[in-house]
Protein backbone atom coordinates (compact mmCIF):
# COMPACT_ATOMS: atom_id res chain seq x y z
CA UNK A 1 -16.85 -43.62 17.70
CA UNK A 2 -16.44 -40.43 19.88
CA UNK A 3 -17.99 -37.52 19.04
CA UNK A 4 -14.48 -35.95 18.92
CA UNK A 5 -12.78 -38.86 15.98
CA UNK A 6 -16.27 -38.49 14.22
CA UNK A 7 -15.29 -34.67 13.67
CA UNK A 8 -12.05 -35.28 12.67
CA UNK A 9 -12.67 -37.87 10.07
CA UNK A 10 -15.30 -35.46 9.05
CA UNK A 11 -13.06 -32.83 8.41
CA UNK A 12 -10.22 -35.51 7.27
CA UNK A 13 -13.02 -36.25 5.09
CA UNK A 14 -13.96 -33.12 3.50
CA UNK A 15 -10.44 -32.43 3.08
CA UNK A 16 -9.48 -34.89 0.86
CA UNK A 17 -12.49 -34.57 -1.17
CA UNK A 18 -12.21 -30.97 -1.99
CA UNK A 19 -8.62 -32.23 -3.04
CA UNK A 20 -9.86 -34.27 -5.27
CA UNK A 21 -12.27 -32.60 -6.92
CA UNK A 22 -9.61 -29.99 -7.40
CA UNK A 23 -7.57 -32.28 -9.05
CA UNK A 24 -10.47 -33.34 -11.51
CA UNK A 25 -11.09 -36.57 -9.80
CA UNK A 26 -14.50 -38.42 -9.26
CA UNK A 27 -15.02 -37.16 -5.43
CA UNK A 28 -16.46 -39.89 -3.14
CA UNK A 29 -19.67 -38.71 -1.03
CA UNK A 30 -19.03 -37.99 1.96
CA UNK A 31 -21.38 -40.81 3.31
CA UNK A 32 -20.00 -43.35 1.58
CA UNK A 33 -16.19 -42.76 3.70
CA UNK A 34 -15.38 -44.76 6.57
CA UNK A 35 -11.88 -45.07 8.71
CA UNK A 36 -11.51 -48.19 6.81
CA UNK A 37 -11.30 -46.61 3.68
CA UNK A 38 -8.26 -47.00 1.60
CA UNK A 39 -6.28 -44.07 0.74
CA UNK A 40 -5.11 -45.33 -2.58
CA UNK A 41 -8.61 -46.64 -3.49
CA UNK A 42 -10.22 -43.31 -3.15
CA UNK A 43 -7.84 -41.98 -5.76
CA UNK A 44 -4.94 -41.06 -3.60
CA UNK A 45 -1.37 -40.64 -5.47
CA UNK A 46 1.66 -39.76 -4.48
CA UNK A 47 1.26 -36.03 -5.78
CA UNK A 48 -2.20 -35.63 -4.26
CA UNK A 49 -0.52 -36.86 -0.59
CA UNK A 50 2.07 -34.10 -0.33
CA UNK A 51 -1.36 -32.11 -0.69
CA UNK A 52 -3.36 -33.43 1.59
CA UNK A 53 -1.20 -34.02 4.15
CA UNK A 54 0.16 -30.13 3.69
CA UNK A 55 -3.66 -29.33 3.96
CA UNK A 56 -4.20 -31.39 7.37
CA UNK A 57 -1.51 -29.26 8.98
CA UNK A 58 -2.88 -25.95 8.03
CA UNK A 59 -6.66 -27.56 8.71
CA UNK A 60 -5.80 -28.82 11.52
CA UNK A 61 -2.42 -26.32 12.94
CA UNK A 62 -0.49 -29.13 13.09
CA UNK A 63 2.73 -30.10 12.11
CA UNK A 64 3.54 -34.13 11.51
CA UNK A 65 7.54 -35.11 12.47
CA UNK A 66 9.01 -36.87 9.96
CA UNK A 67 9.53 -40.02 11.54
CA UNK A 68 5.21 -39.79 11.30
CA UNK A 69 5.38 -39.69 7.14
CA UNK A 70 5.03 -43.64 7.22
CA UNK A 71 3.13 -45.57 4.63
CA UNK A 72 1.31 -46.99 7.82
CA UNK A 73 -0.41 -43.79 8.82
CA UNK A 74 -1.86 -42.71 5.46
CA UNK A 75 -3.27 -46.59 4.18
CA UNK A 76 -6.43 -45.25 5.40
CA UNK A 77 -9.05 -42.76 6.47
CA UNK A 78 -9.27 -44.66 10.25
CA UNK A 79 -5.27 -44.43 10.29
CA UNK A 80 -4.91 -41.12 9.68
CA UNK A 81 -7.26 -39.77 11.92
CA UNK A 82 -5.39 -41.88 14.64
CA UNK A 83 -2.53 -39.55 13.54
CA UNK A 84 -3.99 -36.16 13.32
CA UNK A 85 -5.60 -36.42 17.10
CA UNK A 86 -2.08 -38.59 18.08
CA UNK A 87 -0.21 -35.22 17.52
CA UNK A 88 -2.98 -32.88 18.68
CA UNK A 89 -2.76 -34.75 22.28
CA UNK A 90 1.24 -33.60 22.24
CA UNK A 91 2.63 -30.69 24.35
CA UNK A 92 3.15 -27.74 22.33
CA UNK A 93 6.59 -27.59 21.17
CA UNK A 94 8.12 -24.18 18.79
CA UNK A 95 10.04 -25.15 15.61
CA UNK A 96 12.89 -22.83 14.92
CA UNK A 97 10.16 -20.27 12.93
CA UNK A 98 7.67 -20.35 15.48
CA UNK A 99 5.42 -22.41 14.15
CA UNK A 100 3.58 -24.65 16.75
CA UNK A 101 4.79 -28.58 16.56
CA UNK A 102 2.85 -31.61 16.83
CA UNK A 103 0.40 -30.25 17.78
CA UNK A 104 -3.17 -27.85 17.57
CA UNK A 105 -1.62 -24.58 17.30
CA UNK A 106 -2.94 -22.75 20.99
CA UNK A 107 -6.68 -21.17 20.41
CA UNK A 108 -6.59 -18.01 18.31
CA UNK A 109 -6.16 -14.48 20.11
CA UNK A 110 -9.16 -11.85 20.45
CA UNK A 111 -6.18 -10.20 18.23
CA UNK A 112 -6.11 -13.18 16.01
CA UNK A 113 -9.85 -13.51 15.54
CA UNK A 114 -11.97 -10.60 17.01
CA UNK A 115 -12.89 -11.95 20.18
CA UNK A 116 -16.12 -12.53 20.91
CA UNK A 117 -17.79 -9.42 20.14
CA UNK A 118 -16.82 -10.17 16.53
CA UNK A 119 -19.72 -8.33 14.16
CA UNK A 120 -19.76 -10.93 10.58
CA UNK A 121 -20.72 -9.28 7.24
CA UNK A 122 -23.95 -10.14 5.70
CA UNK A 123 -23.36 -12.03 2.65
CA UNK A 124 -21.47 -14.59 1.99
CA UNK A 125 -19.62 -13.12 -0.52
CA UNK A 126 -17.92 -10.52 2.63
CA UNK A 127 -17.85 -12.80 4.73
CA UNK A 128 -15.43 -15.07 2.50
CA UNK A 129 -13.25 -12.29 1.61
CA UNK A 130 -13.16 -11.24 5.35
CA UNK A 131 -12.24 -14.69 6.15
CA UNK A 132 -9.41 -14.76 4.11
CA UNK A 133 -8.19 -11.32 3.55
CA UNK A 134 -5.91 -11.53 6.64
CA UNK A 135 -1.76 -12.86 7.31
CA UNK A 136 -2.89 -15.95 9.21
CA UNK A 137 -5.96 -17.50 9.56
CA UNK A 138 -7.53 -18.75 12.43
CA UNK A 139 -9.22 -21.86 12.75
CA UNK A 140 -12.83 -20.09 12.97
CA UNK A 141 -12.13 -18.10 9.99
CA UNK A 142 -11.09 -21.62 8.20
CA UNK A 143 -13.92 -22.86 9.42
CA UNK A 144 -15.97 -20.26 7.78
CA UNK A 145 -14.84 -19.54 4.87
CA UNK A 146 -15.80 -23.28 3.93
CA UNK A 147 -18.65 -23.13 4.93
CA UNK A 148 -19.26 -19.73 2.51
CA UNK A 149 -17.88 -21.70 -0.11
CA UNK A 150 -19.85 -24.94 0.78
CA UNK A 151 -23.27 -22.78 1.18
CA UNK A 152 -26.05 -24.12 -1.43
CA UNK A 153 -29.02 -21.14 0.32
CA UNK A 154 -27.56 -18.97 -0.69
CA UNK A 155 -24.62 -19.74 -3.40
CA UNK A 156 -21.65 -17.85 -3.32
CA UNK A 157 -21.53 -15.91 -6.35
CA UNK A 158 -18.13 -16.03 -7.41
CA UNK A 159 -17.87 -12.68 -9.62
CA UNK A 160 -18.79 -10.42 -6.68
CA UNK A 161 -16.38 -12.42 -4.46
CA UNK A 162 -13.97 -11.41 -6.76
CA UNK A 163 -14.75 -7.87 -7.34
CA UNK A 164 -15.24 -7.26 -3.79
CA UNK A 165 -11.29 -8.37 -3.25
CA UNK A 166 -10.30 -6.73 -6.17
CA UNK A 167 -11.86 -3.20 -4.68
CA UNK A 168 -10.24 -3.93 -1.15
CA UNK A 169 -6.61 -4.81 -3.13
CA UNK A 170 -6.34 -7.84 -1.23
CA UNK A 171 -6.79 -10.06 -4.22
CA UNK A 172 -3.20 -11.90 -3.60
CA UNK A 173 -3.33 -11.72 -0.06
CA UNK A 174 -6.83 -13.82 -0.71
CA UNK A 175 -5.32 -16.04 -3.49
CA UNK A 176 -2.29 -17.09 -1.01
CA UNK A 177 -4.51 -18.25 1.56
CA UNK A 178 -6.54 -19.99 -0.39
CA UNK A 179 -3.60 -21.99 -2.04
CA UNK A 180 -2.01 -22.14 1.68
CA UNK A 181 -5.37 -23.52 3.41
CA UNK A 182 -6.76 -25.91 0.55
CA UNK A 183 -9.76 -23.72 0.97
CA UNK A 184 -12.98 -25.08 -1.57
CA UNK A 185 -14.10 -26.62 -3.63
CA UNK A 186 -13.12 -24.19 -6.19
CA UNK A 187 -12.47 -26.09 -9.41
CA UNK A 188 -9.48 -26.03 -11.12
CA UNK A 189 -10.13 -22.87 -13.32
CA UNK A 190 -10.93 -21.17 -10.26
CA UNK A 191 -7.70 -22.42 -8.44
CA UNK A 192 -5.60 -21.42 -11.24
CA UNK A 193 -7.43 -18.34 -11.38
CA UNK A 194 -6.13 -16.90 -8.06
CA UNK A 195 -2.86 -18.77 -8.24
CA UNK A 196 -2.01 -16.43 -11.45
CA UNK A 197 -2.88 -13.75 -9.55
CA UNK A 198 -0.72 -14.49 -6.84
CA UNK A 199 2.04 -15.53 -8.57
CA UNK A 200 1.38 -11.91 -11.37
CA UNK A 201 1.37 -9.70 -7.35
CA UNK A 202 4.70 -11.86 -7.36
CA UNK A 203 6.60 -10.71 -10.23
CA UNK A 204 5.21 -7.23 -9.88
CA UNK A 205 6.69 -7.25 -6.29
CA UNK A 206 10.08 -7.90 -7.45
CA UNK A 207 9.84 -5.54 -10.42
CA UNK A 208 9.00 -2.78 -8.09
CA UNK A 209 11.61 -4.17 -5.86
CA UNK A 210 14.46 -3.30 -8.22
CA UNK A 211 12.87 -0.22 -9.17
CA UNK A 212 13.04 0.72 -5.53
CA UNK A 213 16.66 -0.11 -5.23
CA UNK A 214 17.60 1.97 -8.81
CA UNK A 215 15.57 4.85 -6.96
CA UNK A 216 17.21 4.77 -4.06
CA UNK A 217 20.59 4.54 -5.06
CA UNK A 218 20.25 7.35 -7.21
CA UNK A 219 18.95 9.76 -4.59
CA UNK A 220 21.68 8.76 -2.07
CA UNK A 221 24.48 9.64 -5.36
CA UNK A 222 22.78 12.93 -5.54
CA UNK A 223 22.72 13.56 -2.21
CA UNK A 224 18.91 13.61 -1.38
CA UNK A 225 17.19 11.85 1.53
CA UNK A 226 13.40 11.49 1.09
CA UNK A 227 11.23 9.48 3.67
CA UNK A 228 9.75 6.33 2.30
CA UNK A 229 6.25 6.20 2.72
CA UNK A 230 3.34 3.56 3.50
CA UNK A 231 3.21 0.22 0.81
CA UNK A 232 6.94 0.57 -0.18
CA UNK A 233 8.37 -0.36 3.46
CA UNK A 234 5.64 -2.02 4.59
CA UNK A 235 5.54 -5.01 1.77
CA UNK A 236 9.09 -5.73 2.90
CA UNK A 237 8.70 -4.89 6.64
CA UNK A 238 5.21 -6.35 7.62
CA UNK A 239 4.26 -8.62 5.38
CA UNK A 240 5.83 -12.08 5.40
CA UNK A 241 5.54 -12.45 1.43
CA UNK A 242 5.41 -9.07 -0.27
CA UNK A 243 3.08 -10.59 -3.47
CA UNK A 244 0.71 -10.51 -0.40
CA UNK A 245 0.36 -6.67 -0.74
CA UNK A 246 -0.24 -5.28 -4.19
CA UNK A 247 2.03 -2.39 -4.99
CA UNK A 248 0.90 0.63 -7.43
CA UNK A 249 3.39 3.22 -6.53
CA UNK A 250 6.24 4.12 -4.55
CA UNK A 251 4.89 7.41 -1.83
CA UNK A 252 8.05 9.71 -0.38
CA UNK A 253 7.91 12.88 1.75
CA UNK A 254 10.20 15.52 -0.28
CA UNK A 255 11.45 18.66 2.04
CA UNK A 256 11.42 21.82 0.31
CA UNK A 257 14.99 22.22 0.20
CA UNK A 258 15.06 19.20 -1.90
CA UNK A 259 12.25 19.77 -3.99
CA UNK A 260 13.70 20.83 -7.44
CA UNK A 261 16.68 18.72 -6.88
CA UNK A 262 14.82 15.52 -6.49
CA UNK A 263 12.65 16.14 -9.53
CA UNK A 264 15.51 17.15 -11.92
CA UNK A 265 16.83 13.53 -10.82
CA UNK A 266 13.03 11.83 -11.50
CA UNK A 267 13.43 13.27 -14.77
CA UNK A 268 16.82 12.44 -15.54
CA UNK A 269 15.74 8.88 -14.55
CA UNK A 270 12.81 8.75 -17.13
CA UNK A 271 10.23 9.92 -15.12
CA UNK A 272 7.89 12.60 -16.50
CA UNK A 273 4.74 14.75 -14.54
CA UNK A 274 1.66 14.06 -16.21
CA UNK A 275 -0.90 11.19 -16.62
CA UNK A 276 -0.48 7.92 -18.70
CA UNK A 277 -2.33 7.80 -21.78
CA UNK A 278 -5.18 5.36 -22.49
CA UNK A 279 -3.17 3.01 -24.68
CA UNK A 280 -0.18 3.22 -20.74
CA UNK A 281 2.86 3.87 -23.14
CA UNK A 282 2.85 7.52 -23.04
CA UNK A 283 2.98 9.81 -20.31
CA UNK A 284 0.70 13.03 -21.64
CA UNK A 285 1.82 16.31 -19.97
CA UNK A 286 -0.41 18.42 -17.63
CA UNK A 287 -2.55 21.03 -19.29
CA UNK A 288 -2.23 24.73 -17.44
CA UNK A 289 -5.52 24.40 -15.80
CA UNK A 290 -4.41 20.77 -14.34
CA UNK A 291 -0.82 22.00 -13.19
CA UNK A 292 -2.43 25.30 -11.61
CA UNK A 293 -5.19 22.99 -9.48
CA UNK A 294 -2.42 20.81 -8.10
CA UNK A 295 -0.55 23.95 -7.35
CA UNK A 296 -3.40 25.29 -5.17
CA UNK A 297 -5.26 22.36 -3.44
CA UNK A 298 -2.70 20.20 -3.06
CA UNK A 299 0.25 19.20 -1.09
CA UNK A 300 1.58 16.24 -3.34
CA UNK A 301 3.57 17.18 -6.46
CA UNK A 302 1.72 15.81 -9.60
CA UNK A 303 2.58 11.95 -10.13
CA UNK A 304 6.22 11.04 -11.85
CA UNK A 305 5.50 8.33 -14.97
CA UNK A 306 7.76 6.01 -16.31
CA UNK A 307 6.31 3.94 -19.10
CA UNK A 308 8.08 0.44 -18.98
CA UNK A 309 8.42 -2.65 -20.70
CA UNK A 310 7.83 -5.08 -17.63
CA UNK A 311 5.24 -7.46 -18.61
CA UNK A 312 3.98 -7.04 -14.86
CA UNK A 313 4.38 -3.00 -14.51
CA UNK A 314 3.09 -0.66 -17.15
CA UNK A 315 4.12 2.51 -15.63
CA UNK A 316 6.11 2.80 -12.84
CA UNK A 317 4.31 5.85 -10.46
CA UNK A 318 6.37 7.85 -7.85
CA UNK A 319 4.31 10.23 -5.69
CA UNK A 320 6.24 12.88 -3.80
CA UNK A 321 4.39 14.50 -1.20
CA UNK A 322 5.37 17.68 0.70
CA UNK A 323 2.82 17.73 3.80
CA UNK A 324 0.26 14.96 5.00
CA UNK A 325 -2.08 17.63 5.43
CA UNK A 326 -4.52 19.39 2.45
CA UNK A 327 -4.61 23.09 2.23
CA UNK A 328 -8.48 22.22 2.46
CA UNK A 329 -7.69 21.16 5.79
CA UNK A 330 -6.22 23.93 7.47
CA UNK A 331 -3.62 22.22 9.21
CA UNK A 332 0.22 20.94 8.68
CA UNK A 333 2.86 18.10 9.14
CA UNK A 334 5.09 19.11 6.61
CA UNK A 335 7.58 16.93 5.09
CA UNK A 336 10.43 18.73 7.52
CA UNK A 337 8.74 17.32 10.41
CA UNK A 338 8.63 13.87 8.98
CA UNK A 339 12.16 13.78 8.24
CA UNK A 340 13.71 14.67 11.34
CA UNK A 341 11.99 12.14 13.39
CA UNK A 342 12.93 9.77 10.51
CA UNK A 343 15.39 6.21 10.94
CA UNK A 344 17.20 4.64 8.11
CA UNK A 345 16.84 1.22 7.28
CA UNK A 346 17.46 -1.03 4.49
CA UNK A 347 15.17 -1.20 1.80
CA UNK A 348 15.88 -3.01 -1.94
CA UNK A 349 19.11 -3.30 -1.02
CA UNK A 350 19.74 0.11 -0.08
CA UNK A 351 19.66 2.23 2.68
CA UNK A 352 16.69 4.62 3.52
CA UNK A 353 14.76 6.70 5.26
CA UNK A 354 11.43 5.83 6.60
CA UNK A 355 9.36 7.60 9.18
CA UNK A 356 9.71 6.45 12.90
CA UNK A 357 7.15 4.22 14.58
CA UNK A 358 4.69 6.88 15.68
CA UNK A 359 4.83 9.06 12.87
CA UNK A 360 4.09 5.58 10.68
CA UNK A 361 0.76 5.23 12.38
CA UNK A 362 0.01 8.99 11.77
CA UNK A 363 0.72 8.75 8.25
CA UNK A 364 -1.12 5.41 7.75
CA UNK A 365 -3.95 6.39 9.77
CA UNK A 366 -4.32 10.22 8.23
CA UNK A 367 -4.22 8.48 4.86
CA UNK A 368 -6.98 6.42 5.82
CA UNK A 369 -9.29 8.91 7.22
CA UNK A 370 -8.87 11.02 4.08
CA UNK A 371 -9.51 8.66 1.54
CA UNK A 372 -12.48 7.53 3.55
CA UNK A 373 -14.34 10.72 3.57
CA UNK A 374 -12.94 12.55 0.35
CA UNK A 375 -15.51 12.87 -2.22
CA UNK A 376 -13.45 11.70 -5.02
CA UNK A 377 -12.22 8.57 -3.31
CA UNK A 378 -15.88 7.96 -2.58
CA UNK A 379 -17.28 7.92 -5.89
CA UNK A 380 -14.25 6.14 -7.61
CA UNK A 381 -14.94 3.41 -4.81
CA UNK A 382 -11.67 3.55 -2.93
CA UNK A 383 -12.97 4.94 -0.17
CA UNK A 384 -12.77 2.18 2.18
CA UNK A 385 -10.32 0.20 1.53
CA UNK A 386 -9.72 -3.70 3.48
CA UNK A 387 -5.71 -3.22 2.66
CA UNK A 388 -5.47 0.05 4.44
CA UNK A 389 -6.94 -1.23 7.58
CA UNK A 390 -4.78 -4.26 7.18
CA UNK A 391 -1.54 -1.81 6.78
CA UNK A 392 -2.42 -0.16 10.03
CA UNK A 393 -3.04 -2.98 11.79
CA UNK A 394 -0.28 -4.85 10.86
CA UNK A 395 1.95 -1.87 11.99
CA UNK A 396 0.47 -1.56 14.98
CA UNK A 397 0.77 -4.77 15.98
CA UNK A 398 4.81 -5.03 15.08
CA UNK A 399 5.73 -1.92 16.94
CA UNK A 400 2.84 -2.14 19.89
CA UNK A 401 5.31 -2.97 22.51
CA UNK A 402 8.26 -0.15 21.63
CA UNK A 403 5.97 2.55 20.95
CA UNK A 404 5.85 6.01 22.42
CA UNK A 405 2.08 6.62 23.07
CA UNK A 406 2.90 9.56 24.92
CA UNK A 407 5.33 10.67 21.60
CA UNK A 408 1.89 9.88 19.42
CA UNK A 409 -0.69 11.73 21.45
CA UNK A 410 1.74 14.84 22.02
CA UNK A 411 1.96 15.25 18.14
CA UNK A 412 -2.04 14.52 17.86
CA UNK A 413 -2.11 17.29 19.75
CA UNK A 414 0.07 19.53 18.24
CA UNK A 415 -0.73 19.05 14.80
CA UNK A 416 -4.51 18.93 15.64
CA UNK A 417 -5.20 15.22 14.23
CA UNK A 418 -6.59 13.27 17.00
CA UNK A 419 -9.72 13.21 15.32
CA UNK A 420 -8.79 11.99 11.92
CA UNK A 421 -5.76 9.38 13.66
CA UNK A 422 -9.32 8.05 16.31
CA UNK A 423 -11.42 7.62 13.28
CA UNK A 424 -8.82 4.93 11.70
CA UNK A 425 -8.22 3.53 15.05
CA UNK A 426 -11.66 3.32 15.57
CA UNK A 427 -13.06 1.54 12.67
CA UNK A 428 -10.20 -0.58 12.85
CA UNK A 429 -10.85 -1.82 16.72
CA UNK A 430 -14.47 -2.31 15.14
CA UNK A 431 -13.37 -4.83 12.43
CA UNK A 432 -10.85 -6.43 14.61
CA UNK A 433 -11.42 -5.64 18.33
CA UNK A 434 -8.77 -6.16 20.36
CA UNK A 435 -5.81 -5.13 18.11
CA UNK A 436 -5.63 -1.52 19.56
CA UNK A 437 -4.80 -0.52 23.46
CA UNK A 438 -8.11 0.40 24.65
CA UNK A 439 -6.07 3.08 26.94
CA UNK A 440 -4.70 4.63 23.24
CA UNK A 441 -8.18 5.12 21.89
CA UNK A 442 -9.50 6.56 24.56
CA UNK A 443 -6.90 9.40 24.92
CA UNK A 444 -7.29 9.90 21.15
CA UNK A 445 -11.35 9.92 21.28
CA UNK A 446 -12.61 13.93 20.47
CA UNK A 447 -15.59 14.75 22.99
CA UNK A 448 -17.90 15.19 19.76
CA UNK A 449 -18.25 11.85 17.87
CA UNK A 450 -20.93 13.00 15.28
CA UNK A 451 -18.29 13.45 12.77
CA UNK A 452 -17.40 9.07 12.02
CA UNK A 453 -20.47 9.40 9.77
CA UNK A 454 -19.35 12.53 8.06
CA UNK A 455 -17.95 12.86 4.80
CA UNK A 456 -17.16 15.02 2.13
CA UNK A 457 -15.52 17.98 5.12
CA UNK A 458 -12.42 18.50 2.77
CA UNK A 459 -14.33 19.26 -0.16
CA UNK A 460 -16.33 21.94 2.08
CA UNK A 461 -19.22 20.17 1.44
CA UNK A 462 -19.57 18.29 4.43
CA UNK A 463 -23.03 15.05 4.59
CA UNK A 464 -23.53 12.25 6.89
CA UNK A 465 -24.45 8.23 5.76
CA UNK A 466 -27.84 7.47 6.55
CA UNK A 467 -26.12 3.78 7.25
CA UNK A 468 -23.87 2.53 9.77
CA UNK A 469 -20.48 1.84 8.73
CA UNK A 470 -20.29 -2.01 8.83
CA UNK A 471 -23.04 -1.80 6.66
CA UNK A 472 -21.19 0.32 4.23
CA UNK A 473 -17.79 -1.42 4.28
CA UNK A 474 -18.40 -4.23 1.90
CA UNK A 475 -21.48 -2.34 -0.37
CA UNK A 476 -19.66 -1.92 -3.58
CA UNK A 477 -22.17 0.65 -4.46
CA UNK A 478 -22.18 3.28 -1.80
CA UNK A 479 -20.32 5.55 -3.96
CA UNK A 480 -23.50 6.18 -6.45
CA UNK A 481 -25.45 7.11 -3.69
CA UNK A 482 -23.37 9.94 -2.89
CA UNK A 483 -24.85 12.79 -5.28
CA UNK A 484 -22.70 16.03 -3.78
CA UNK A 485 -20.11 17.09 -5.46
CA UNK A 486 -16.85 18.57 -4.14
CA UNK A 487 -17.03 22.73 -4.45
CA UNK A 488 -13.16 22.45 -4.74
CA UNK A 489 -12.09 23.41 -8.38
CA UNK A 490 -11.45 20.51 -10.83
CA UNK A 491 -9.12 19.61 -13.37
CA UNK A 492 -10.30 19.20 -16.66
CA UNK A 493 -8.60 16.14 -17.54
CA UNK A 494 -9.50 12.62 -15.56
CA UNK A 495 -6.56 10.55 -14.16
CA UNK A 496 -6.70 6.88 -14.98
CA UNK A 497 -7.86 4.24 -12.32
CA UNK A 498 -4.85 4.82 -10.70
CA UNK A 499 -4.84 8.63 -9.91
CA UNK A 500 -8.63 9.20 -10.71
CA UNK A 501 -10.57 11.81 -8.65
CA UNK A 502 -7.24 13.84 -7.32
CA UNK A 503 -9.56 17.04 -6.25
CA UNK A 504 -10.11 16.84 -3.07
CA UNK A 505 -7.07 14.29 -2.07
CA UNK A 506 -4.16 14.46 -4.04
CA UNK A 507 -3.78 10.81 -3.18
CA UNK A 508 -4.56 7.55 -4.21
């Protein structure tokens, strides 16, 4: 047999025993399957081949014609092998979605993959999550995340797998690829594991979707227009499935002129200022000292509550922010500017207004930068965050050829942010090089680069990592080495995990 049919039928192989085994079955070895093996005899029903032959297309990036699905091809291992390399020898041909026919979908992009400077975390556990935190996955990261999950020196420990996605909120974008690639063996505790959580993202999408769309409709009847912000356009924009991106709150810019106005309606719609009690049924109001430290360090109103009796959403969180920029800071891209650079779209079913393409990547990339190096964020953990490089990406990527880069690195300029927009940009080219215009990121690169390492600058109390930042990214305990604390003021009272640590950022 050619070295070439010996690989597939090794991968047919492994395939249909990690299918098995999912399903509970006695697994064959490996050793003991040969092309004459029958299907049926190896515990093949008619459930288990909608399965498996779902899993050779994504395996393999094909896609079978129907006039293929014949009792013939699938009697045995030999005959379907025949099959798989049959359509991987066709010309490429597009199905109506873009989705390669027939055939080995074309070898992944440097975009796609990396290219071949790609830099691979350290343990296995990263290096899954990696792997399959992503939209699509290429056949190397495939490829590699079985053999993370295959690996007996060392084992993959599932718990800090798990807590690792969990801390990057990319736990349903990980369970959907898993389901979508057969990736394992898992087990079917495992497997149901990240299915419920993929299918709990799901139902918390569409709450927040109809939240969204009572929202909206109630600012156009009162005659407001705030800018949508970040997770709440992008789940429906960007991401093909939005139970792929988990959604905590809905983010707007608010103008001054509409400040009060907006808020009377917030409250009128259930929505109070405070924080949610321990118990999440309550919404406890802010104490002076609290309301007085937002006041002065912050440019984001105090989070709107509504307690709710979802079984997916506890309490719906608005965030109304009236400049990207801290006081701490010293600079300013108020609200105004956001909103008259602004387009309107739909969104839930009604129309609003989001920021335009550049000023998206500002916001998305500011946001990153200051969560990254704010001192709160750092010690709560949520400092660097997988989904917010994903975001960015993503965006980038959908508006690369219609963007202004002249537009983007005039208001760098103006607004003083090349530094903070090139640190996002940066770290992102570094866990996916080739996404970002090399020509973009080298206008937007400050003369003095001492200041990626730096943290802690908004909380004027500025420190450098001893480490590199790849080997920081995935070490879910960099925050307790961090022993400075902010010399901002702080509010007596401590937010919940999902507004914890607002003294330095305001943001979550």
């Amino acid at each position: 047999m050619h070295t070439e049919s010996q690989q597939t039928l090794s991968t047919v192989t492994g395939l249909l025993i990690e299918l098995l085994a999912d399903e509970g079955n006695d697994a064959p070895g490996a050793d003991t399957c040969t092309g004459s093996s029958v299907l049926r005899n190896l515990g093949v029903d008619s459930l288990l081949l909608t399965r498996f032959i779902s899993g050779l297309e994504d395996r393999f990036g094909i896609e079978f014609d129907l006039e293929d699905l014949t009792p013939a091809n699938f009697t045995t291992l030999g005959s379907v092998c025949d099959l798989v390399e049959h359509c991987r020898q066709l010309p490429t041909e597009a199905t109506q979605d873009g989705r390669p026919s027939a055939v080995v979908a074309a070898s992944p992009s440097p975009a796609a993959i990396g290219g071949g400077d790609r830099w691979w975390p350290k343990s296995l556990e990263a290096q899954l999550l990696f792997c399959t935190a992503r939209l699509s996955m290429g056949q190397e990261h495939v490829q590699r995340a079985l053999a993370a999950l295959r690996s007996t020196q060392p084992r993959l420990d599932w718990g800090v797998f798990l807590d690792l996605a969990t801390r990057h909120r990319v736990l349903g974008l990980v369970a959907r690829n898993f389901d979508r690639q057969c990736l394992g063996p898992l087990g079917t505790v495992r497997r149901s594991t990240l299915r419920a959580t993929y299918l709990y993202n799901h139902g918390r999408a569409q709450a927040w979707q109809r939240e969204r769309r009572d929202l909206l409709a109630a600012f156009a009847a009162d005659g407001l227009s705030p800018v949508v912000r970040k997770g709440s356009y992008l789940a429906q924009y960007v991401y093909p499935d939005p139970a792929m991106r988990y959604m905590e709150d809905m983010d707007l810019y608010v103008t001054a002129e509409e400040s009060e106005k907006l808020i009377s309606t917030m409250r009128r719609l259930g929505y109070r200022q405070g924080s949610d009690s321990l118990d999440r049924r309550t919404v406890e109001p802010l104490d002076r000292e609290t309301a007085l430290f937002w006041q002065l360090n912050v440019t984001a109103l105090p989070p709107f509550l509504r307690p709710t009796s979802d079984p997916y959403v506890d309490m719906f969180s608005v965030d109304l922010r009236r400049d990207l920029m801290e006081p701490a800071s010293g600079k300013s891209i108020p609200a105004e500017d956001f909103r008259s650079r602004a387009k309107r779209v739909s969104l839930a079913s009604e129309y609003a207004w989001v920021p335009s393409d550049e000023d998206m990547l500002i916001d998305l990339g500011v946001h990153l930068y200051r969560e990254a190096t704010t001192l709160s964020s750092i010690r709560s953990g949520k400092d660097l965050c997988l989904i917010r490089f994903i975001d960015l990406a993503q965006w980038y990527l959908r508006v690369q050829d219609t963007l202004d880069q002249d537009a983007l690195i005039k208001r760098a300029e103006t607004y003083e942010i090349a530094p903070e927009l090139y640190f996002s940009l940066h770290f992102g080219d570094l866990l996916e090089p080739g996404v970002y215009d090399p020509e973009l990121l080298r206008r937007l690169r400050p003369a003095d680069l001492r200041y990626l390492d730096a943290y802690g600058a908004l909380d004027r109390q500025e420190a450098h990592w001893p480490d590199s930042f790849v080997d920081r990214f995935f070490d879910r305990h960099r925050g307790e080495r961090v022993s400075t604390q902010s010399a901002l003021p702080r509010p007596r009272r401590h937010w919940t995990d999902d507004h914890a640590g607002a003294e330095a950022a305001g943001q979550k």
